[in-house]
PDB file of N, CA and C in Angstrom:
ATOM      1  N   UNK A   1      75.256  30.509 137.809  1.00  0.00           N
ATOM      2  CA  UNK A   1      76.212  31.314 137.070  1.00  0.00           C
ATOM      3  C   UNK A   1      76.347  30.733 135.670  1.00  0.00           C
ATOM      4  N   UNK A   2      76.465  31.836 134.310  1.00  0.00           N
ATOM      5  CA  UNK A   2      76.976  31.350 133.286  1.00  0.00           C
ATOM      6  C   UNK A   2      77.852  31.505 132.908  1.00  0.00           C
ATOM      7  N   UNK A   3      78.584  30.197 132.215  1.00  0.00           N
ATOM      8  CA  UNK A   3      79.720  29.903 131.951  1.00  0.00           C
ATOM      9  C   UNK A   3      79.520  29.826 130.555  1.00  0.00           C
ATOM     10  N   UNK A   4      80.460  30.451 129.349  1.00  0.00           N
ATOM     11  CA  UNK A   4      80.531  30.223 127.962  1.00  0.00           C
ATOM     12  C   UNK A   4      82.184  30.162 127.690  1.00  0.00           C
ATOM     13  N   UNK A   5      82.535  29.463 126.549  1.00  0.00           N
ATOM     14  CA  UNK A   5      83.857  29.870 126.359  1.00  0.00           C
ATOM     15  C   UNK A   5      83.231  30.529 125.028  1.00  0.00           C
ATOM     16  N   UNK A   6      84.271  31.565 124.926  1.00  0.00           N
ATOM     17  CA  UNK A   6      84.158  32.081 123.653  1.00  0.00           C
ATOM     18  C   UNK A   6      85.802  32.872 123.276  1.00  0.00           C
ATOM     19  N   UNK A   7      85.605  33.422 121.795  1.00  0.00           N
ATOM     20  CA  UNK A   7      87.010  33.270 121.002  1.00  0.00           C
ATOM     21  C   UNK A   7      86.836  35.021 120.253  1.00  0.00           C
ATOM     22  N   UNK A   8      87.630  35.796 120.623  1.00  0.00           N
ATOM     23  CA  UNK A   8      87.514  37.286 120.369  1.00  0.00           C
ATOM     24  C   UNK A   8      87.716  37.403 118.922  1.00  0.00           C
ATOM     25  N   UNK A   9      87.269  37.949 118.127  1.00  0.00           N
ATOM     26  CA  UNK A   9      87.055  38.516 116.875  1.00  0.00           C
ATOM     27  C   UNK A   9      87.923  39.273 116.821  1.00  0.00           C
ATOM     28  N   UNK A  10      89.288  39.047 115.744  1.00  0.00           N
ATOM     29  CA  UNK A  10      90.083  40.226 115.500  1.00  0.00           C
ATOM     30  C   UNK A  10      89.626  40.866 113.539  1.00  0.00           C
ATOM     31  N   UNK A  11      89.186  42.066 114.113  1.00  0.00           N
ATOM     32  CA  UNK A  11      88.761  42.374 112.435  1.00  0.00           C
ATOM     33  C   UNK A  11      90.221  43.695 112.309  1.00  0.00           C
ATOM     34  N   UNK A  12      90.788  43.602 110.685  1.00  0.00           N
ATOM     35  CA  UNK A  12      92.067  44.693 110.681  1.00  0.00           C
ATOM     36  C   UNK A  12      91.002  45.830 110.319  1.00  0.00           C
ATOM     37  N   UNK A  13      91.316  46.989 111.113  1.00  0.00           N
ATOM     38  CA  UNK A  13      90.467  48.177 111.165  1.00  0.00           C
ATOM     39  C   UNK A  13      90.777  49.451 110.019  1.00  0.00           C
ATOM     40  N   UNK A  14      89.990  49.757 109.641  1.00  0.00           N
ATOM     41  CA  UNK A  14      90.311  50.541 108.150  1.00  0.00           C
ATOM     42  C   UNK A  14      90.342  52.164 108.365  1.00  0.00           C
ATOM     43  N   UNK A  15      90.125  52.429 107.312  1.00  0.00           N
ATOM     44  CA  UNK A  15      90.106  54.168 107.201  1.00  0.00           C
ATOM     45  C   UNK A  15      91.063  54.295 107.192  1.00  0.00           C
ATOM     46  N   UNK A  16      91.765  55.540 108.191  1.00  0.00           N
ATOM     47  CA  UNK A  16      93.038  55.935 108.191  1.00  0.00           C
ATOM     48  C   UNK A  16      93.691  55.295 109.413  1.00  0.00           C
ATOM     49  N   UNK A  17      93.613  54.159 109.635  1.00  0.00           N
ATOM     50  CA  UNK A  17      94.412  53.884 110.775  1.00  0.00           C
ATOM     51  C   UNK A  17      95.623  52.902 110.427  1.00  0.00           C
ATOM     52  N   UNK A  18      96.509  52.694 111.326  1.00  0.00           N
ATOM     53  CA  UNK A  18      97.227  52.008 110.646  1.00  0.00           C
ATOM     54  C   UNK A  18      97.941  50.919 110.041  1.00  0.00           C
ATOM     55  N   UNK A  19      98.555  50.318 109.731  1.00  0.00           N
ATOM     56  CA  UNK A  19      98.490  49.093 108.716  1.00  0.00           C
ATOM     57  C   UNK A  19      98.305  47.781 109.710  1.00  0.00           C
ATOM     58  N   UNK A  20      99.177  48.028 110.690  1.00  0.00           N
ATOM     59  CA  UNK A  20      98.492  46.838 112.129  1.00  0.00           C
ATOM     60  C   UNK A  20      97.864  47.114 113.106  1.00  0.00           C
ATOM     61  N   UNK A  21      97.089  48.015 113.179  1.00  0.00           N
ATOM     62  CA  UNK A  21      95.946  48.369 113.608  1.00  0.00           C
ATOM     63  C   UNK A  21      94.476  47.274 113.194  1.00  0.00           C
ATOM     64  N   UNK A  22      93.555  47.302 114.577  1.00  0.00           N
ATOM     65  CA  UNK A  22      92.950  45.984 114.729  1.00  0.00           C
ATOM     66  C   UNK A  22      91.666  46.833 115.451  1.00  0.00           C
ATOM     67  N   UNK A  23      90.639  45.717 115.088  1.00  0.00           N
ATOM     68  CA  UNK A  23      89.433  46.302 116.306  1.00  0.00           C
ATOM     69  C   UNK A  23      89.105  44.921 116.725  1.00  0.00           C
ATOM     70  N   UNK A  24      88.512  44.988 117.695  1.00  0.00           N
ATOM     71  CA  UNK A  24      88.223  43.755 118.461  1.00  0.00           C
ATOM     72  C   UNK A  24      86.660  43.203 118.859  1.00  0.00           C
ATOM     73  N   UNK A  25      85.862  42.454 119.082  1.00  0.00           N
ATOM     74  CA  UNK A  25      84.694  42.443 118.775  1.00  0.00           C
ATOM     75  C   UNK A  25      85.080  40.743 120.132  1.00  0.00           C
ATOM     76  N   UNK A  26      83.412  40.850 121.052  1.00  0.00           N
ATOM     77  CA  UNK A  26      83.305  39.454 121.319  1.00  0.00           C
ATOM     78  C   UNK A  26      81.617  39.449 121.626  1.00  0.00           C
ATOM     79  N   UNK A  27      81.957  38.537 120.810  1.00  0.00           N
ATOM     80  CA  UNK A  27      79.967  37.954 120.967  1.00  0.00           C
ATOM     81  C   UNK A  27      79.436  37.237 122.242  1.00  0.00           C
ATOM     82  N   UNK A  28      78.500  37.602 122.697  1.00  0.00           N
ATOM     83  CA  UNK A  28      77.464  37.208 123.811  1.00  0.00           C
ATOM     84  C   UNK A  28      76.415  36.388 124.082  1.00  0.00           C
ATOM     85  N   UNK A  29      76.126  35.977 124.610  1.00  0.00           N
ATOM     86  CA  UNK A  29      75.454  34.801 124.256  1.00  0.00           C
ATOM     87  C   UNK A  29      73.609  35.636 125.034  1.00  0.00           C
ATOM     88  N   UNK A  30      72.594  35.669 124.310  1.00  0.00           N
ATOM     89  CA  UNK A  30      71.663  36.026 124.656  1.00  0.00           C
ATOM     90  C   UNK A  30      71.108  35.983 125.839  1.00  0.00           C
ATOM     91  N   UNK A  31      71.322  34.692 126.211  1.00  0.00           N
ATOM     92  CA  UNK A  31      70.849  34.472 127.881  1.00  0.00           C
ATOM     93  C   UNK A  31      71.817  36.061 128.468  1.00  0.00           C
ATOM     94  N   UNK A  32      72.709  36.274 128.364  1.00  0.00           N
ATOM     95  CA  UNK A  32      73.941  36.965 129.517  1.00  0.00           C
ATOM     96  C   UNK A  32      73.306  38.483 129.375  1.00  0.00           C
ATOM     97  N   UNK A  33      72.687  38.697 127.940  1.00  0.00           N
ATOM     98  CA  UNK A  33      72.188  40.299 127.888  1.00  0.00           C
ATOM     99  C   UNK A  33      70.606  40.596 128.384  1.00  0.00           C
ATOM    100  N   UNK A  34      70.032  39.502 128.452  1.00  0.00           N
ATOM    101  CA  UNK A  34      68.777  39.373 129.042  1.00  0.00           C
ATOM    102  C   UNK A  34      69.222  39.503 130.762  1.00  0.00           C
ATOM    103  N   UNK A  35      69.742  38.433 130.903  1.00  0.00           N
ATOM    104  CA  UNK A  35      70.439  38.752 132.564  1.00  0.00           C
ATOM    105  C   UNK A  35      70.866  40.045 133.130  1.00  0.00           C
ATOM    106  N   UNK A  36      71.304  40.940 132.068  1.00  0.00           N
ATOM    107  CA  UNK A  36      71.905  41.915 132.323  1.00  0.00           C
ATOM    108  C   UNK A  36      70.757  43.175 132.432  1.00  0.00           C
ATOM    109  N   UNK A  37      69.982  42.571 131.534  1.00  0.00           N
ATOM    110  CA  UNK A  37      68.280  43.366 131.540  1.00  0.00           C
ATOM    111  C   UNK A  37      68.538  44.644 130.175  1.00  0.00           C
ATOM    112  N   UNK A  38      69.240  44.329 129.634  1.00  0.00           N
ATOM    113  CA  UNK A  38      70.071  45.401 128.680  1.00  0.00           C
ATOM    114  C   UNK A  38      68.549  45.230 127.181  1.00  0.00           C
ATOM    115  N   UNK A  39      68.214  46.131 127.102  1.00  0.00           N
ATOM    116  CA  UNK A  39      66.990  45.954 126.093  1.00  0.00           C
ATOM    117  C   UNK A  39      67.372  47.128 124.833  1.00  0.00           C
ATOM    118  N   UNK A  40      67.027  47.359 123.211  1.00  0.00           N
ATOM    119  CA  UNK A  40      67.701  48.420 121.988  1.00  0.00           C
ATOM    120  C   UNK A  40      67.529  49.767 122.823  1.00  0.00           C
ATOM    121  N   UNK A  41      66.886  50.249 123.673  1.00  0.00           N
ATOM    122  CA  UNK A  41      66.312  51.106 124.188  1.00  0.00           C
ATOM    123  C   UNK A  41      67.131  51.540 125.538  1.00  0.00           C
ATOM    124  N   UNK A  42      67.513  50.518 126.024  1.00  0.00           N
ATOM    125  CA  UNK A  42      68.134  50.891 127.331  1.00  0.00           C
ATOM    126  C   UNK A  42      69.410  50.118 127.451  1.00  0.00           C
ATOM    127  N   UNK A  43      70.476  49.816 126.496  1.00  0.00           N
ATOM    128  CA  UNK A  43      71.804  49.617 126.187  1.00  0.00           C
ATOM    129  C   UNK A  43      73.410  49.773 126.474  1.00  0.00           C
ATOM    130  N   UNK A  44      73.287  50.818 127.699  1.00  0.00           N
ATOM    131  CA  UNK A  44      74.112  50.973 128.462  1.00  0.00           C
ATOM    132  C   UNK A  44      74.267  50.193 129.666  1.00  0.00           C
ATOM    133  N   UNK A  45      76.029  50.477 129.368  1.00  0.00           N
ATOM    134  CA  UNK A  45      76.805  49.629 130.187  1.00  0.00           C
ATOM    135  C   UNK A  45      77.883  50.090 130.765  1.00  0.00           C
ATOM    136  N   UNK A  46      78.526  49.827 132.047  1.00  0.00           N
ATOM    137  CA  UNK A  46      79.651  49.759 132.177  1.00  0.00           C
ATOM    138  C   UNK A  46      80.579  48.599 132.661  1.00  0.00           C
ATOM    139  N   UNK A  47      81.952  48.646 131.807  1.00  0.00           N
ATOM    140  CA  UNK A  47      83.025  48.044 131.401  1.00  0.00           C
ATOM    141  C   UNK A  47      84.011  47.991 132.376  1.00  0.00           C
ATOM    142  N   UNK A  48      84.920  47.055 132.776  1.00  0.00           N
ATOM    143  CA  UNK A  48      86.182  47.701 133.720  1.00  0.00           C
ATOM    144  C   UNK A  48      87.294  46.075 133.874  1.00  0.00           C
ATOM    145  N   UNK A  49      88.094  46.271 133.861  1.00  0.00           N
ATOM    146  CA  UNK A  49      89.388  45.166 133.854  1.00  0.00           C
ATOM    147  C   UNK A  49      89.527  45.423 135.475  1.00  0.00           C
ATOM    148  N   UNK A  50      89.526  43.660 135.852  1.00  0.00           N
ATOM    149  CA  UNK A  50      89.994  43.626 137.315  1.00  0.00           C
ATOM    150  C   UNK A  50      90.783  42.513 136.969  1.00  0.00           C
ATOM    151  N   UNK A  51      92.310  42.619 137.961  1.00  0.00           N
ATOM    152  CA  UNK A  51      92.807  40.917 138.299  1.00  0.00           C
ATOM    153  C   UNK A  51      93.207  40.390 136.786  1.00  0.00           C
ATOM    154  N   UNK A  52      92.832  40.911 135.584  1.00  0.00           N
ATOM    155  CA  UNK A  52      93.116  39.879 134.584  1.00  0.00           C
ATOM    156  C   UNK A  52      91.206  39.719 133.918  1.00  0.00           C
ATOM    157  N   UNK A  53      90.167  40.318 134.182  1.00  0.00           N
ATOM    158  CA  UNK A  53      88.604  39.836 134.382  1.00  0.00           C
ATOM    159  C   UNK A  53      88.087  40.963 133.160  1.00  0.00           C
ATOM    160  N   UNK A  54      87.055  40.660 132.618  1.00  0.00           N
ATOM    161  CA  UNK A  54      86.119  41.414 132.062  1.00  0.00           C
ATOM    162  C   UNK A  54      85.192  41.661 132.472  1.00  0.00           C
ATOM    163  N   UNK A  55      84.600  42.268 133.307  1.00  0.00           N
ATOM    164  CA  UNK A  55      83.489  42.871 134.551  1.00  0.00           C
ATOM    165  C   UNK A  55      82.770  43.766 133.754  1.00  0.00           C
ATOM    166  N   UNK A  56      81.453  43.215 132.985  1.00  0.00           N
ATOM    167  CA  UNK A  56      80.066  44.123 132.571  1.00  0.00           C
ATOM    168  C   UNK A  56      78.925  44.393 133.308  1.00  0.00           C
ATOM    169  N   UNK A  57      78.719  45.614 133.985  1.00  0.00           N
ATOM    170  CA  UNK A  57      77.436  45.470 134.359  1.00  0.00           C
ATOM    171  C   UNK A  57      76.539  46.986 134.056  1.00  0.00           C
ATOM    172  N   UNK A  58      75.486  46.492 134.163  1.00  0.00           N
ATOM    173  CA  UNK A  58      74.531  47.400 133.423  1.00  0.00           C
ATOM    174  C   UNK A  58      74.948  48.816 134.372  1.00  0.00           C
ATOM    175  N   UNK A  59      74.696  49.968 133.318  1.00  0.00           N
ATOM    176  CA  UNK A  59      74.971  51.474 134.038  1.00  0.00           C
ATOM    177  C   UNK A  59      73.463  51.691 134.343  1.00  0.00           C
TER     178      UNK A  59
END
């Protein structure tokens, strides 16, 4: 199993949204998208919150 710590990217989100309005971004570590078999071509995923968890796995 891989284990990374990592630290979420808060960027303030523009256009018309609003003044504390935020988008959120977290980077991956290459090994985890290879694992995942996720290639520019075949990039889908699905997402889902369990327990408190971030659960990705390929669609």
């Amino acid at each position: 199993m891989l284990e990374v710590e990592r630290n979420i990217i808060f960027n303030k989100a523009g256009g018309n949204a609003g003044k504390t309005s935020y988008s959120y971004k977290l980077s991956l570590p290459a090994d985890a998208i290879e694992a995942l078999g996720a290639t520019p071509e075949d990039r889908g995923v699905i997402m889902r919150i369990e327990e408190g968890k971030i659960i990705i796995e390929k669609a």
